[in-house]
N, C-alpha and C. Protein backbone atom coordinates (compact mmCIF):
# COMPACT_ATOMS: atom_id res chain seq x y z
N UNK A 1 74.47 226.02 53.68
CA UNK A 1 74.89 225.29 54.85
C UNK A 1 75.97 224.25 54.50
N UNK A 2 76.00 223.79 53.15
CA UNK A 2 76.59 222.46 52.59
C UNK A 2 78.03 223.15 52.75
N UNK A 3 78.06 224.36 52.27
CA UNK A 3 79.45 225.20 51.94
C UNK A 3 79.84 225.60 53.51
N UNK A 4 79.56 225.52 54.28
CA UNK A 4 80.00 226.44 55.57
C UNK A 4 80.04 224.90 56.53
N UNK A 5 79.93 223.72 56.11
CA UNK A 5 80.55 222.67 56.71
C UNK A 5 81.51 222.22 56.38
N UNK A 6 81.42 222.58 54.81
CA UNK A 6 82.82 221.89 54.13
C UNK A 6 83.69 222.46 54.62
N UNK A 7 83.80 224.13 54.91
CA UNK A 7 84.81 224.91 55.24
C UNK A 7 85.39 224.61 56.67
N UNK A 8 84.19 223.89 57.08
CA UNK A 8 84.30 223.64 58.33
C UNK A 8 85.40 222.46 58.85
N UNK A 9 84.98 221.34 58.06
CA UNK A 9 86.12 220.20 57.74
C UNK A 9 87.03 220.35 57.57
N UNK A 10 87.41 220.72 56.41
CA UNK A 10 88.80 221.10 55.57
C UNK A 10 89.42 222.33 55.87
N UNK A 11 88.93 223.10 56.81
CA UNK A 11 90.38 224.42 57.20
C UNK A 11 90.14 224.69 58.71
N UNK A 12 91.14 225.17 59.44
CA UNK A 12 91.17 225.53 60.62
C UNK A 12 92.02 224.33 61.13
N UNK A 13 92.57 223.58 60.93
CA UNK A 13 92.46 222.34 61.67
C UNK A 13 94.44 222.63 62.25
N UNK A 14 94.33 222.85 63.34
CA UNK A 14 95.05 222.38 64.66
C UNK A 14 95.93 221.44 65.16
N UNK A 15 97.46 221.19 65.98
CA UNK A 15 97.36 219.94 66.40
C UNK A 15 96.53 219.36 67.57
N UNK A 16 95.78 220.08 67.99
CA UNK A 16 94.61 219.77 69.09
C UNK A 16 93.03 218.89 68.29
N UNK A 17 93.20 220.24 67.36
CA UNK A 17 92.17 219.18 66.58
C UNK A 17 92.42 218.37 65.95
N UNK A 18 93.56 217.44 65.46
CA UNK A 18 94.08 216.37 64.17
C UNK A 18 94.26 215.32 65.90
N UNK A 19 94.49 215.54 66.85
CA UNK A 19 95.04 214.82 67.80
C UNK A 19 93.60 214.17 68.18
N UNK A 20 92.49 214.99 68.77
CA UNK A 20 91.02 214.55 69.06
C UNK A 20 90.68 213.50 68.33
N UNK A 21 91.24 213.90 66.82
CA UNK A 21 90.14 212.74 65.94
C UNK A 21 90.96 211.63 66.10
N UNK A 22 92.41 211.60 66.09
CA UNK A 22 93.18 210.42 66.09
C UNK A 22 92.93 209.45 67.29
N UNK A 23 92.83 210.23 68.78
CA UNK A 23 91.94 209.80 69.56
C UNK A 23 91.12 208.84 69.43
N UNK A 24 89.89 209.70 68.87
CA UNK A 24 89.14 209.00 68.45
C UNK A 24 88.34 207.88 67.84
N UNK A 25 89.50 207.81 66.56
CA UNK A 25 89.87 206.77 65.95
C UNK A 25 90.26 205.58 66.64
N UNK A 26 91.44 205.81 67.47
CA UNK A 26 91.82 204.59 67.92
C UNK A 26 91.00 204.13 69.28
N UNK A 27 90.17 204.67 69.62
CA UNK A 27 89.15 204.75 70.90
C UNK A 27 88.17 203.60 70.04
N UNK A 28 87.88 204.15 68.77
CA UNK A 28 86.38 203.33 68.35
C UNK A 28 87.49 201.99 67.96
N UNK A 29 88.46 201.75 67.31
CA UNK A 29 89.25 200.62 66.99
C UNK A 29 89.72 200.00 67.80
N UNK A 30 89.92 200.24 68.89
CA UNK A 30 90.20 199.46 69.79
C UNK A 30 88.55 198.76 70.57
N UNK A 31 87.80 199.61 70.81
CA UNK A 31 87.10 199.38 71.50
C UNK A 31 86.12 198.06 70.51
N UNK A 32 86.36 198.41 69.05
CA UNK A 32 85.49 197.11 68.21
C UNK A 32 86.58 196.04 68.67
N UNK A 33 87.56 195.77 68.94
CA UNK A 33 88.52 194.80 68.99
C UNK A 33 87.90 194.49 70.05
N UNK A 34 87.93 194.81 71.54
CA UNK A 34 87.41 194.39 72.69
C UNK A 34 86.07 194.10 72.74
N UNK A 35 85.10 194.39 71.80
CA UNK A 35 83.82 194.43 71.94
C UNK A 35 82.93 194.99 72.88
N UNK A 36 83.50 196.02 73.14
CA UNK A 36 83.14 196.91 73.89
C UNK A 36 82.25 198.39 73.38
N UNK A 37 81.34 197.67 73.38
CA UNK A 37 80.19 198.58 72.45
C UNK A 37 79.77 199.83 72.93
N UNK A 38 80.03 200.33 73.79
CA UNK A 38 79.43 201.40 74.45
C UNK A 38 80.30 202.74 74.10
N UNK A 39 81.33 201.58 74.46
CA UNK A 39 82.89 202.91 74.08
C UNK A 39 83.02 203.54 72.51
N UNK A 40 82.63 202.52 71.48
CA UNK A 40 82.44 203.35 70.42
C UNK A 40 81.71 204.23 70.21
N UNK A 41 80.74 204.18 70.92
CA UNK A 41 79.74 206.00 70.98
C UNK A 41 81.25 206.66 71.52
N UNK A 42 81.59 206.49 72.40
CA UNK A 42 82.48 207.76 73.21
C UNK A 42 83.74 207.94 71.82
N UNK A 43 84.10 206.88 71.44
CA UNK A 43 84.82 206.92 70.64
C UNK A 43 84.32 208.12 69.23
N UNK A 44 83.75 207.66 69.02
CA UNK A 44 83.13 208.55 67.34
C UNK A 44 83.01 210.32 67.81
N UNK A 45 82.25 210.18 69.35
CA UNK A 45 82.06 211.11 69.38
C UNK A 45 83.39 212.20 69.62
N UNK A 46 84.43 211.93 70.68
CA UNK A 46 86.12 212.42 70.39
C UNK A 46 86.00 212.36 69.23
N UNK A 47 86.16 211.48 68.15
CA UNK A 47 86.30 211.32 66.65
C UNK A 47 85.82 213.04 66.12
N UNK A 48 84.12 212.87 66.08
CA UNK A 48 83.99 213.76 65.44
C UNK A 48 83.51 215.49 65.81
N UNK A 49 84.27 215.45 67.56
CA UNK A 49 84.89 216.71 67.60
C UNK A 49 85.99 217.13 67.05
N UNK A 50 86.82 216.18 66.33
CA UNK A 50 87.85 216.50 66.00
C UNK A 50 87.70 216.85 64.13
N UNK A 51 86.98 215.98 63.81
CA UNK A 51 86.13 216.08 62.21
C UNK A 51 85.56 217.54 62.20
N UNK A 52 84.50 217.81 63.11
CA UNK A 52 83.69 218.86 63.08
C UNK A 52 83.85 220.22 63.52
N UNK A 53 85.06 219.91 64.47
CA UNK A 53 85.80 221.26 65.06
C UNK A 53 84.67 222.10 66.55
N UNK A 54 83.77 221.31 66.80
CA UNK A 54 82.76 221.63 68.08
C UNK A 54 83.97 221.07 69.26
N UNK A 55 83.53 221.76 70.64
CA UNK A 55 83.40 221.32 71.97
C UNK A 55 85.21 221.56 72.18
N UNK A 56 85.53 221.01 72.77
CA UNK A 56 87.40 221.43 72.94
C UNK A 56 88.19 221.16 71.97
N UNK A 57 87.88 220.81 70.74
CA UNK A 57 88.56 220.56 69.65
C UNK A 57 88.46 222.14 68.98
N UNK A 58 87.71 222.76 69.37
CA UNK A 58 87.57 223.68 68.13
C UNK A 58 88.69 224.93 69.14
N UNK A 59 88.97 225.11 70.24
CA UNK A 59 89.33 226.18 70.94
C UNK A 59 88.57 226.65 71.60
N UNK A 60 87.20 226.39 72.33
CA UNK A 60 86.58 226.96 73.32
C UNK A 60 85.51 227.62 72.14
N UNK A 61 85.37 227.47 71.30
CA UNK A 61 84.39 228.41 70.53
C UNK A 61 85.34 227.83 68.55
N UNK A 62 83.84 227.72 67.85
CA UNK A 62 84.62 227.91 66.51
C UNK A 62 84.78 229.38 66.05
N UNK A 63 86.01 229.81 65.75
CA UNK A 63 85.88 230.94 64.81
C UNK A 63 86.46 231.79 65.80
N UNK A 64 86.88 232.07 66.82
CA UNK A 64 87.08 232.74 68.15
C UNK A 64 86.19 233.69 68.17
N UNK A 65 85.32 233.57 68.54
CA UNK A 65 83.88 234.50 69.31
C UNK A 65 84.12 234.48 70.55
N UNK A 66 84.63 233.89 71.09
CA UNK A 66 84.54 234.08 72.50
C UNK A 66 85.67 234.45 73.61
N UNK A 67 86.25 235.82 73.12
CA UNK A 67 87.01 236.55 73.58
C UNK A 67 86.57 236.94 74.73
N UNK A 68 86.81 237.00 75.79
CA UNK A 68 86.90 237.84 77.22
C UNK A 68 87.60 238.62 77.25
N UNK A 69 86.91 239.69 78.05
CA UNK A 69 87.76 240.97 78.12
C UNK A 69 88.31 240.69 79.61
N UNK A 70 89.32 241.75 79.57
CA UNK A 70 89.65 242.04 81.57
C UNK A 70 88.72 242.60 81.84
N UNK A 71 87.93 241.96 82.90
CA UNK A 71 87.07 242.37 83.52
C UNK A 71 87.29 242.93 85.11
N UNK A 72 88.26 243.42 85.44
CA UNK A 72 89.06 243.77 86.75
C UNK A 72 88.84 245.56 86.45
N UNK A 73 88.36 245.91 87.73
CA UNK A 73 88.09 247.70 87.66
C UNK A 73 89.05 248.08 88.77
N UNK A 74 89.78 248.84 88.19
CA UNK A 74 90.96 249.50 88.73
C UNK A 74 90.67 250.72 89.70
């Protein structure tokens, strides 16, 4: 599992996904500046869709599994 996170971190990475975490980043940094404590949950969490490659950071699916077909009958 240790090996199939690392891979997970360190490859695949996107400008969708490098953009999420930067997001992120500046979501939780700003929000410690304001003291606005709530927002750093929201913050970390953008953050570490963008770290972890889950939820719209990753493309709708990690790994593309989730191809749709045309589903239209002629």
């Amino acid at each position: 599992m240790i090996y199939t996170m690392k891979n997970r971190i360190l490859t695949g990475w996107t400008w969708m996904r490098a953009l999420y975490l930067i997001i992120g980043v500046v979501m939780v940094v700003q929000s410690i500046i304001d003291r606005q404590w709530l927002f750093v949950l929201f913050g970390a969490y953008v953050a570490s869709m963008g770290i972890f490659a889950f939820g719209c950071a990753s493309g709708s699916c990690f790994g593309g599994h989730c191809e749709v077909g045309d589903e239209r009958k002629s």
